[in-house]
N, C-alpha and C. Protein backbone atom coordinates (compact mmCIF):
# COMPACT_ATOMS: atom_id res chain seq x y z
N UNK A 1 -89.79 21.04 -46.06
CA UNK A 1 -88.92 21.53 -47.09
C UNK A 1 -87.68 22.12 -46.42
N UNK A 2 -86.71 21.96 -46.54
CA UNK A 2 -85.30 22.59 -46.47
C UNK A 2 -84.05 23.28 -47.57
N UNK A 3 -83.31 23.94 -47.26
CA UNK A 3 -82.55 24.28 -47.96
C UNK A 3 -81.32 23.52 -48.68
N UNK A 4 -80.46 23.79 -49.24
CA UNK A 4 -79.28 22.89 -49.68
C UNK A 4 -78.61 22.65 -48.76
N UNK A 5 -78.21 23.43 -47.48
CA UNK A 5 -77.73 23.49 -46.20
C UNK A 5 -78.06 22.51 -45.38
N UNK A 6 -79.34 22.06 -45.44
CA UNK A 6 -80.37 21.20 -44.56
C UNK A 6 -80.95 21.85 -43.26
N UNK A 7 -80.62 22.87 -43.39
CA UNK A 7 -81.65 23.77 -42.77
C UNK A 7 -83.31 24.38 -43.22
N UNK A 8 -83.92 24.27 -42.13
CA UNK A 8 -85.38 24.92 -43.08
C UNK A 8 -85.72 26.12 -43.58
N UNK A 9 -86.08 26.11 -44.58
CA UNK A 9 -86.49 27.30 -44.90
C UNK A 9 -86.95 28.63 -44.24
N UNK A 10 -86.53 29.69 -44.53
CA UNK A 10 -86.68 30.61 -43.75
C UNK A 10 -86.07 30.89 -42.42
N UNK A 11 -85.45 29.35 -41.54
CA UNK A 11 -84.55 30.25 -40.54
C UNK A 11 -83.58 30.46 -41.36
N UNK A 12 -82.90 31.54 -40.27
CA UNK A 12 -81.63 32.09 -40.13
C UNK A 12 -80.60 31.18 -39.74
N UNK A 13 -79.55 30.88 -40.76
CA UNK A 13 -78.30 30.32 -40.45
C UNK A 13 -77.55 30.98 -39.23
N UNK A 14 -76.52 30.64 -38.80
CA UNK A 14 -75.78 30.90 -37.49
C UNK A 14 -74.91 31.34 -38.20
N UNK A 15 -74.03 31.89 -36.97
CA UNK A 15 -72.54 32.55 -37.81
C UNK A 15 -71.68 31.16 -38.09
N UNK A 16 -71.65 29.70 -37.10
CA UNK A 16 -70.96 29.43 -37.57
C UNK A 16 -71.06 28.60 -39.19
N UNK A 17 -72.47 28.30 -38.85
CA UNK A 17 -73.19 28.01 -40.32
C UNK A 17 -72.23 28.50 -41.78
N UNK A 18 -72.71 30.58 -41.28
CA UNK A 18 -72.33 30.84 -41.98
C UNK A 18 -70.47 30.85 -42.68
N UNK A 19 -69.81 30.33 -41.46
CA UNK A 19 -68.54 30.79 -41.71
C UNK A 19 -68.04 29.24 -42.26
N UNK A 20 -68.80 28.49 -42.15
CA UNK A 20 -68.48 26.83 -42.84
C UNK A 20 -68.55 26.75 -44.23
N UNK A 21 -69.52 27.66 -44.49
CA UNK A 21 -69.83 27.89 -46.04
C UNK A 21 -68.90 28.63 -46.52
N UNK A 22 -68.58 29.68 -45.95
CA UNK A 22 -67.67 30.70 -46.50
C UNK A 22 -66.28 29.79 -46.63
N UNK A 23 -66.27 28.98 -45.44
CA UNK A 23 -64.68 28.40 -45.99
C UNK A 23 -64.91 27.60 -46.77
N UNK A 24 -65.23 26.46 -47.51
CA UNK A 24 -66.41 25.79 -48.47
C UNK A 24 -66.16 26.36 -49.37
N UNK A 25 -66.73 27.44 -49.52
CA UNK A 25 -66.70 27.77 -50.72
C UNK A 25 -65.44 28.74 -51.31
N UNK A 26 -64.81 29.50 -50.08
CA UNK A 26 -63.39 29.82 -50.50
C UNK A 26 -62.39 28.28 -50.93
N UNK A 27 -62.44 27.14 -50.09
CA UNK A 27 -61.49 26.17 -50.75
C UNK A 27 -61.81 25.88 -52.11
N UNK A 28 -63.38 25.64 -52.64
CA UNK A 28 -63.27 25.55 -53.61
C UNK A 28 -63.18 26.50 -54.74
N UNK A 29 -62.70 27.36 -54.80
CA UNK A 29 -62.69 28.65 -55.14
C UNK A 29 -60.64 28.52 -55.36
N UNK A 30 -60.25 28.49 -54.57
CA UNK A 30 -58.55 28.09 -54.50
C UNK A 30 -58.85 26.91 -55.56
N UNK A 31 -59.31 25.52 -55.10
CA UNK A 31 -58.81 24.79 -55.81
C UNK A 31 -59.07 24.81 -57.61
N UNK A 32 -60.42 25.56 -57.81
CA UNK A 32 -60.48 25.92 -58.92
C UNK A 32 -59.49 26.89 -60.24
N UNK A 33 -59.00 28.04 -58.56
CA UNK A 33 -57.89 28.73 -59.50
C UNK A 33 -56.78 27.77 -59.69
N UNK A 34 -56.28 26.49 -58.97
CA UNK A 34 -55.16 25.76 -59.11
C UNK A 34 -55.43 24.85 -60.47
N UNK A 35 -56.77 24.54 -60.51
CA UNK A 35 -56.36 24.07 -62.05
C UNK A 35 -56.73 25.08 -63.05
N UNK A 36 -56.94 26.14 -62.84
CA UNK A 36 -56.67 26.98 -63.67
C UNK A 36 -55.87 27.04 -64.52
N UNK A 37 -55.09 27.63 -63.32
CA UNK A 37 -53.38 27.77 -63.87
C UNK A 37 -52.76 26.45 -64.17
N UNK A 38 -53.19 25.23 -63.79
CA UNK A 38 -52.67 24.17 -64.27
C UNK A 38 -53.28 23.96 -65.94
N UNK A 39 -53.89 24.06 -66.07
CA UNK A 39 -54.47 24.16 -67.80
C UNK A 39 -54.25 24.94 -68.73
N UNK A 40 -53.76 26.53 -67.62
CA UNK A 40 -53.18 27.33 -68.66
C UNK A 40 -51.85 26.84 -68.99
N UNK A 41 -50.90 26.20 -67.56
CA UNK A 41 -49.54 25.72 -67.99
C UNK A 41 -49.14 25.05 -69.31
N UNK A 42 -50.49 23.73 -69.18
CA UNK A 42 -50.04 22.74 -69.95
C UNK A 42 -50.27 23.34 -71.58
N UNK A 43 -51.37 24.37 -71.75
CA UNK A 43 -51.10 24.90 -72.49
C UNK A 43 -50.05 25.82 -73.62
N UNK A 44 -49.18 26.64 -72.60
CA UNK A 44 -48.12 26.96 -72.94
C UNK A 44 -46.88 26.25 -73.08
N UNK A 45 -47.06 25.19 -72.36
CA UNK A 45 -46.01 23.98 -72.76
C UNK A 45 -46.46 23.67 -73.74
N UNK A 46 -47.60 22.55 -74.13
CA UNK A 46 -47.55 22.36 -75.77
C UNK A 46 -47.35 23.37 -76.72
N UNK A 47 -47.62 24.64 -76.68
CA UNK A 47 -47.33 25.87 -77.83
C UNK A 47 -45.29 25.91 -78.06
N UNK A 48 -44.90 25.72 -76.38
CA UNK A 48 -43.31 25.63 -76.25
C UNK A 48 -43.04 24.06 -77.38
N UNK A 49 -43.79 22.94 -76.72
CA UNK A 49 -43.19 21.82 -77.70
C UNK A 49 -43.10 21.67 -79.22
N UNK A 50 -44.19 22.58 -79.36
CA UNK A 50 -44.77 22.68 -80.74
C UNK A 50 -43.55 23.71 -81.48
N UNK A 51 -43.44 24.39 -80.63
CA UNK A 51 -42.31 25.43 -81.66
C UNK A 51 -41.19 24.30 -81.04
N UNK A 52 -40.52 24.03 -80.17
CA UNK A 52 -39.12 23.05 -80.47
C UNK A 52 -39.42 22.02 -81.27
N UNK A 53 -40.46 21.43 -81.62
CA UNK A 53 -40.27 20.64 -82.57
C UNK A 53 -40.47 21.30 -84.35
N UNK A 54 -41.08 22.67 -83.80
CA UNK A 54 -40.54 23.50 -85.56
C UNK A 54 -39.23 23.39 -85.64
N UNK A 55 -38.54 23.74 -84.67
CA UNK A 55 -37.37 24.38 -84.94
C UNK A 55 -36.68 22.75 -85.17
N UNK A 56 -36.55 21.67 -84.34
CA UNK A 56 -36.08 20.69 -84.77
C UNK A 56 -36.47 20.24 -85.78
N UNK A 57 -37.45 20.14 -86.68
CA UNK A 57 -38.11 19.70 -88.01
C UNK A 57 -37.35 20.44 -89.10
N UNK A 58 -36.97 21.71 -88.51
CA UNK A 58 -36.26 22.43 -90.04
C UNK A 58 -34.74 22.21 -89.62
N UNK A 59 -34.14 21.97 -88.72
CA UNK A 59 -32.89 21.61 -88.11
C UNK A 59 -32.63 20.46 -88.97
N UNK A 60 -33.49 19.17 -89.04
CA UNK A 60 -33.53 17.91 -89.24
C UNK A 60 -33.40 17.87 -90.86
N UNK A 61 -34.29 18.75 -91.35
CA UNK A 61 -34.46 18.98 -93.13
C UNK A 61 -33.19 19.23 -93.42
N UNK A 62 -32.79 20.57 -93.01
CA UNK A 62 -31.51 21.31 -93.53
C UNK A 62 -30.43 20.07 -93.36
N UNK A 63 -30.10 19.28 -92.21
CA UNK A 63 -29.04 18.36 -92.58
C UNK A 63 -29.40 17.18 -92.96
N UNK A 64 -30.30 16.38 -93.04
CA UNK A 64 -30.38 15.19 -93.86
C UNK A 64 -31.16 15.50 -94.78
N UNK A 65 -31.21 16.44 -95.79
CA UNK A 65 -32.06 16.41 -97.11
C UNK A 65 -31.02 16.89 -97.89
N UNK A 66 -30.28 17.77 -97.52
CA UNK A 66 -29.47 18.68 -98.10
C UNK A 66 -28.19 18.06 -99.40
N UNK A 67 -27.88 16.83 -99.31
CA UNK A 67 -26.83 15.67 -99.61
C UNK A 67 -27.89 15.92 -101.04
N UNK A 68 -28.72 14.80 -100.55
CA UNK A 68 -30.27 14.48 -101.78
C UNK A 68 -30.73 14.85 -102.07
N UNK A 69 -30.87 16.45 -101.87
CA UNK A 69 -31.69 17.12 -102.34
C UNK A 69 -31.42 18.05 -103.79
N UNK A 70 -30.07 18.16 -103.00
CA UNK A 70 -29.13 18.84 -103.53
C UNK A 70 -28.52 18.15 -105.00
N UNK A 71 -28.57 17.36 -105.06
CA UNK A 71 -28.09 15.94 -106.07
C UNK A 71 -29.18 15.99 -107.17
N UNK A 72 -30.51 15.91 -106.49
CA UNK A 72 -31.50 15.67 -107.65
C UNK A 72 -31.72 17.38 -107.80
N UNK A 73 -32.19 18.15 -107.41
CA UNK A 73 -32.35 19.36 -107.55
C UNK A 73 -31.25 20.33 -108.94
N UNK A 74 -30.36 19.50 -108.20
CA UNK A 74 -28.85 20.37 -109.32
C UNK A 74 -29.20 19.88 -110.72
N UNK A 75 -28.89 17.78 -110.55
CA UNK A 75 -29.20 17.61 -111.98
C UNK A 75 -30.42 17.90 -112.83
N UNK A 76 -31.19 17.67 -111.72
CA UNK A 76 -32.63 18.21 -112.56
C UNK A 76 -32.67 19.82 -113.77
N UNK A 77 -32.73 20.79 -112.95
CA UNK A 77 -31.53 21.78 -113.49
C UNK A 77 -30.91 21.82 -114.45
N UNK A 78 -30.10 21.18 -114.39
CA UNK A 78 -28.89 21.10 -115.51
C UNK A 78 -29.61 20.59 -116.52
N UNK A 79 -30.59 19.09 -116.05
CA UNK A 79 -31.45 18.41 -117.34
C UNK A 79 -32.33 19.54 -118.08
N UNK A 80 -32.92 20.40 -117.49
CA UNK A 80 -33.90 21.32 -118.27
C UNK A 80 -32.84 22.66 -118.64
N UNK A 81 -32.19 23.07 -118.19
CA UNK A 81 -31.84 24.10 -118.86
C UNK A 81 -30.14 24.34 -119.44
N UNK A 82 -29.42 23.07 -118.89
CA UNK A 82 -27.63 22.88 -119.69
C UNK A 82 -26.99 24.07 -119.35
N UNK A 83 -27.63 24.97 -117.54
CA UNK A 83 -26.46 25.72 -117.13
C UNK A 83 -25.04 25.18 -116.36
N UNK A 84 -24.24 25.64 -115.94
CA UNK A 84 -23.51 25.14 -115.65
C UNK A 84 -23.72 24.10 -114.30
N UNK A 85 -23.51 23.57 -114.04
CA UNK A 85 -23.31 22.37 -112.80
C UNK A 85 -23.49 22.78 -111.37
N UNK A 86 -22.56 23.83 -111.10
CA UNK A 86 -22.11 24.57 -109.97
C UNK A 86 -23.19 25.78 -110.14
N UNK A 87 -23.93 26.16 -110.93
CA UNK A 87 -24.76 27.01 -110.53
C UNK A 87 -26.09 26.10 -110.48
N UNK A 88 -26.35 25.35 -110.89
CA UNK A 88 -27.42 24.30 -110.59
C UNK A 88 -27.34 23.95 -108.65
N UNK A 89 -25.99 23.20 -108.46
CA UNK A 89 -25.98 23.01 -106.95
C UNK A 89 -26.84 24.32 -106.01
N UNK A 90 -25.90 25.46 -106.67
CA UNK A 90 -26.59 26.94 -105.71
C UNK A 90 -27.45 26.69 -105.59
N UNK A 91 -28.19 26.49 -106.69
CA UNK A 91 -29.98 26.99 -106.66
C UNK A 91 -30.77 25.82 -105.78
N UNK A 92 -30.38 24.45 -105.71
CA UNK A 92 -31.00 23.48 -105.00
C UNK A 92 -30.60 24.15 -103.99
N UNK A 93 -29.40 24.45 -103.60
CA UNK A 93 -29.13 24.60 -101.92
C UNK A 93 -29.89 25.61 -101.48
N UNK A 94 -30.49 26.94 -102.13
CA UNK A 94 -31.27 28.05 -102.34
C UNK A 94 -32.43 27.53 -101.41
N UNK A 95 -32.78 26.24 -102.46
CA UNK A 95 -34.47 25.99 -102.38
C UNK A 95 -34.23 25.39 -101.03
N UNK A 96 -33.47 24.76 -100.76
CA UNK A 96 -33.61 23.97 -99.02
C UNK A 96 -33.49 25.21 -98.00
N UNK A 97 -32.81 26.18 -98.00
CA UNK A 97 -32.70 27.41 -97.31
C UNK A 97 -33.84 27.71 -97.00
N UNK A 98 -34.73 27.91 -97.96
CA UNK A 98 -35.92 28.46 -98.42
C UNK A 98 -37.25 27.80 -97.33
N UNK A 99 -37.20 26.55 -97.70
CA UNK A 99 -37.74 25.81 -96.97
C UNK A 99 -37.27 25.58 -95.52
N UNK A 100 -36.28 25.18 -95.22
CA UNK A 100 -35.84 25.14 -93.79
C UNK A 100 -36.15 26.95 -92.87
N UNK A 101 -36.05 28.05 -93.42
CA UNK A 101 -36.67 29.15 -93.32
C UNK A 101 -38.18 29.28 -92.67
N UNK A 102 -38.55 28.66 -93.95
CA UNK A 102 -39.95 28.84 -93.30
C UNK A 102 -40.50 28.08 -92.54
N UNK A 103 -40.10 26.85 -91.82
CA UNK A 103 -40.32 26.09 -91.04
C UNK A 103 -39.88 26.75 -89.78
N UNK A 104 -38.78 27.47 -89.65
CA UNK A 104 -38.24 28.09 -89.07
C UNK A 104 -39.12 29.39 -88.47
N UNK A 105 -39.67 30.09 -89.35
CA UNK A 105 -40.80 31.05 -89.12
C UNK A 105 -41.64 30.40 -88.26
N UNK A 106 -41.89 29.20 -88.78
CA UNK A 106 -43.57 28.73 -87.97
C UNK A 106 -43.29 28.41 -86.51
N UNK A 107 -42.24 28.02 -86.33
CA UNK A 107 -41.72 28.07 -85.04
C UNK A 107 -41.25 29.02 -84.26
N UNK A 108 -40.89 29.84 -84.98
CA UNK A 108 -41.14 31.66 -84.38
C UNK A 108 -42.50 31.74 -83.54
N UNK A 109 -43.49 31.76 -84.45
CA UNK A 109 -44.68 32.20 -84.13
C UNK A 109 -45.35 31.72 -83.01
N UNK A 110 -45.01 29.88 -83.30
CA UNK A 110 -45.62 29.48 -82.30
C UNK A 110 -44.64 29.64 -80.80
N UNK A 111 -43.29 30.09 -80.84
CA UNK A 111 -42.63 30.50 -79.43
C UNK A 111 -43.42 31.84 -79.29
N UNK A 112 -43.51 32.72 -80.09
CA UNK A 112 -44.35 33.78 -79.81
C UNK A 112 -45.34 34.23 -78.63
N UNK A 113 -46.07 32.87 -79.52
CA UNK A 113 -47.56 32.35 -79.02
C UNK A 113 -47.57 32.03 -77.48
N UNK A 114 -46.57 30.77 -77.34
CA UNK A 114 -46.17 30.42 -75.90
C UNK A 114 -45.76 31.33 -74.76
N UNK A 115 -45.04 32.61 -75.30
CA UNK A 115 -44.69 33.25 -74.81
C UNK A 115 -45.28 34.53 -74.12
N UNK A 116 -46.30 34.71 -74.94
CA UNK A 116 -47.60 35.67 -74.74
C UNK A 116 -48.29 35.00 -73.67
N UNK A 117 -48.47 34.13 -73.82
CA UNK A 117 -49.21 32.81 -72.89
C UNK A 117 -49.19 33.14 -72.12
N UNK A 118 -49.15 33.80 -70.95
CA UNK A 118 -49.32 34.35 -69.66
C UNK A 118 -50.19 33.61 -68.34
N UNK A 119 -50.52 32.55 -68.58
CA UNK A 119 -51.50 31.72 -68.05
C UNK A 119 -51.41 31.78 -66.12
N UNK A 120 -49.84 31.18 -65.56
CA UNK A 120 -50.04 31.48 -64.72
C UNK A 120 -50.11 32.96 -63.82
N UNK A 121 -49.74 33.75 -64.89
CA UNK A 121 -49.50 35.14 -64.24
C UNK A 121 -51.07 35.47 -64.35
N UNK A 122 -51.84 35.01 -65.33
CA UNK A 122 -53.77 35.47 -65.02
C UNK A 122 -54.15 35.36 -63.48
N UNK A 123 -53.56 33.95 -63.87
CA UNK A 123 -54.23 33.23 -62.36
C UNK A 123 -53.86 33.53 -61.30
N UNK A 124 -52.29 34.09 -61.23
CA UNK A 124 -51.90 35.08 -59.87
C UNK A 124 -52.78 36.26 -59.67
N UNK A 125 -52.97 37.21 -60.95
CA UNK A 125 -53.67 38.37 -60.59
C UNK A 125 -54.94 38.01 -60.18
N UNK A 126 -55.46 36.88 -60.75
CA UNK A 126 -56.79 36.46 -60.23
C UNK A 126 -57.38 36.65 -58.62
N UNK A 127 -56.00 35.75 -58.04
CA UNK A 127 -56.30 35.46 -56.60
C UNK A 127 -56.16 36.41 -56.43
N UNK A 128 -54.64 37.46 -56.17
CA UNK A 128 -54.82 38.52 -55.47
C UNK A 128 -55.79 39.27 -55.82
N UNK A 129 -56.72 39.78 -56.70
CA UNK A 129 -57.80 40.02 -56.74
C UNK A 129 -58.75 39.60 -55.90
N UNK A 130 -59.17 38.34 -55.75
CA UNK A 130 -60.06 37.62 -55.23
C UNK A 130 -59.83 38.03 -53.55
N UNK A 131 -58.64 38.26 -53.26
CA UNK A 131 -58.32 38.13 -51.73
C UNK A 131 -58.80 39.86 -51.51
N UNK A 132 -58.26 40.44 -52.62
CA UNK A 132 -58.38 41.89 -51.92
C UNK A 132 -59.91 42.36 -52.03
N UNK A 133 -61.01 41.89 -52.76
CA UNK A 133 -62.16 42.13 -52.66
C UNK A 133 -62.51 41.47 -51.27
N UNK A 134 -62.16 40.04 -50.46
CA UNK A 134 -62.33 39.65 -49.40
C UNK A 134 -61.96 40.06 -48.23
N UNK A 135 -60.51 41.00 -48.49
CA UNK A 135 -60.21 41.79 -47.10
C UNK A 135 -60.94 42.82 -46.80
N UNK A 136 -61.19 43.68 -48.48
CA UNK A 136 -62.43 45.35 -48.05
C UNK A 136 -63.84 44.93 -47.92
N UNK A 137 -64.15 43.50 -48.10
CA UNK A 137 -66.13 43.25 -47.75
C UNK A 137 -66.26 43.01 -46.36
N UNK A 138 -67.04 43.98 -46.18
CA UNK A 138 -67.39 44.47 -44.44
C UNK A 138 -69.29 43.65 -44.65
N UNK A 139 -69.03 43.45 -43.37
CA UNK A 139 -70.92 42.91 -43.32
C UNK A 139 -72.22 44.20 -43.61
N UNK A 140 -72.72 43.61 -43.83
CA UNK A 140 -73.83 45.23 -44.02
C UNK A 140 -74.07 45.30 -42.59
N UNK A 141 -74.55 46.36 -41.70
CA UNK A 141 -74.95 47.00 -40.95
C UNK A 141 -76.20 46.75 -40.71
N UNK A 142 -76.76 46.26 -39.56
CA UNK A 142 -77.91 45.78 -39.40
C UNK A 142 -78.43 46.50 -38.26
N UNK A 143 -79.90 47.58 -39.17
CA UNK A 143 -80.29 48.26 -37.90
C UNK A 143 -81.00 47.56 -36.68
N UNK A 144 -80.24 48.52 -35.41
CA UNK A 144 -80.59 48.02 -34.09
C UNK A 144 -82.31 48.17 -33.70
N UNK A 145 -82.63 47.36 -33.27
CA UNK A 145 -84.01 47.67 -32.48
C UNK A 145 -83.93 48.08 -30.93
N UNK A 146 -85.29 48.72 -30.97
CA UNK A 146 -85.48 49.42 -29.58
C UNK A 146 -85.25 47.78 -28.59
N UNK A 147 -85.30 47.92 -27.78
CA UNK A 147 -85.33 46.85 -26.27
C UNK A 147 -86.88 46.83 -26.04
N UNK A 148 -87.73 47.81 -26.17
CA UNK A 148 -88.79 47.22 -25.97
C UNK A 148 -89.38 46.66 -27.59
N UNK A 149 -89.14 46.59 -28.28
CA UNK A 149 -89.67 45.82 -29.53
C UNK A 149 -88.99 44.51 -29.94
N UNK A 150 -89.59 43.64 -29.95
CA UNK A 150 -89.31 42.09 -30.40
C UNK A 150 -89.49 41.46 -31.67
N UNK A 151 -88.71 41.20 -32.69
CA UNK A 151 -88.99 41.35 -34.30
C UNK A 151 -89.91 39.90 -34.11
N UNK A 152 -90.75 39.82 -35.55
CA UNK A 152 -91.86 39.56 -35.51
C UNK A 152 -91.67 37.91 -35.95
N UNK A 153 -90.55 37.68 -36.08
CA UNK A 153 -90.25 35.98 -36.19
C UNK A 153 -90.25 35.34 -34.72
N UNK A 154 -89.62 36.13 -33.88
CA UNK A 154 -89.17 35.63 -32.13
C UNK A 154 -90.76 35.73 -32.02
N UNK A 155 -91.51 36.59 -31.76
CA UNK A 155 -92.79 37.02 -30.75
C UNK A 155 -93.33 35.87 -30.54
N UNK A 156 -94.28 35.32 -32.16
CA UNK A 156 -94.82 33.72 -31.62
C UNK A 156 -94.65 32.90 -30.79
N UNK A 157 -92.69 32.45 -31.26
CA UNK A 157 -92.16 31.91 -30.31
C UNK A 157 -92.17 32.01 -28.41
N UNK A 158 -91.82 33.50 -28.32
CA UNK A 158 -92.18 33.97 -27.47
C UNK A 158 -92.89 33.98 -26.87
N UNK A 159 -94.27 34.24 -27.40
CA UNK A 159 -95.71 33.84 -26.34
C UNK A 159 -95.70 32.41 -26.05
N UNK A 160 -95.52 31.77 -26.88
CA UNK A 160 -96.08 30.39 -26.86
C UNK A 160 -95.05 29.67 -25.33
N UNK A 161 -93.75 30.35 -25.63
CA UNK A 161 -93.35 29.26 -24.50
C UNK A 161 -93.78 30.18 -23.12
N UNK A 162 -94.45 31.23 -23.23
CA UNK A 162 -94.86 32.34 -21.54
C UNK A 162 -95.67 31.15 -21.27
């Protein structure tokens, strides 16, 4: 039986063993925070596209609806209630305001959104985090034995090759 290492069970890894792993598992540890922050990016870019295309969607309304809209809106108007003409126009142009507005809002929110987004700045504090817990971890302290005592894994060994 062996370990994931391919070492057997129960020995003791080496230092450099140990320091192969440690880099091992620090690279993958980096490369993990790199798509991190790459997923948070792409994230805040679509929230960014999503509001430029609010803001272009109500950009787009306000000047090509506004002609036609304005036309049927007025006469309509005028058909139901025989106010004057020119206060009919107002009120269509009102209602496109109205609407181009709130399209306008939703694209607020979602720049908002993008903007809060903080994704790669997580992932900066992350690492430096990650590094500064790695500069203050000291090895534990491993008590010394006397010179005449031989810990009890070596001894076997020991006799066997006297």
């Amino acid at each position: 039986m062996s370990a994931p290492d391919g070492s057997p069970v129960g020995a003791e890894r080496s230092i450099g063993q140990l320091f192969a792993k440690a880099t091992t598992e620090m690279s993958a540890l980096v490369h993990d925070e790199i798509a991190l922050a790459k997923a948070q990016l792409r994230r805040d870019v679509k929230r960014g596209a999503t509001s430029g295309g609010a803001f272009m969607a109500a950009g787009l309304l306000l000047l090509f609806s506004l002609p036609m809209l304005n036309f049927a809106l007025a006469y309509g108007i005028r058909t139901w209630s025989h106010w004057n003409l020119a206060v009919c126009f107002l009120l269509s142009f009102a209602a496109n305001v109205l609407i181009a507005g709130f399209l306008a809002l939703i694209g607020v929110v979602f720049a908002k959104k993008a903007k809060q987004g903080r994704g790669p700045q997580k992932v900066a504090a992350s690492v430096k985090e990650t590094a500064g817990v790695l500069q203050n971890a000291r090895p534990h302290p491993r008590p010394e034995l006397p010179a005449d005592r031989v810990p009890e894994a070596i001894e076997p060994v020991a006799r066997s090759s006297s």
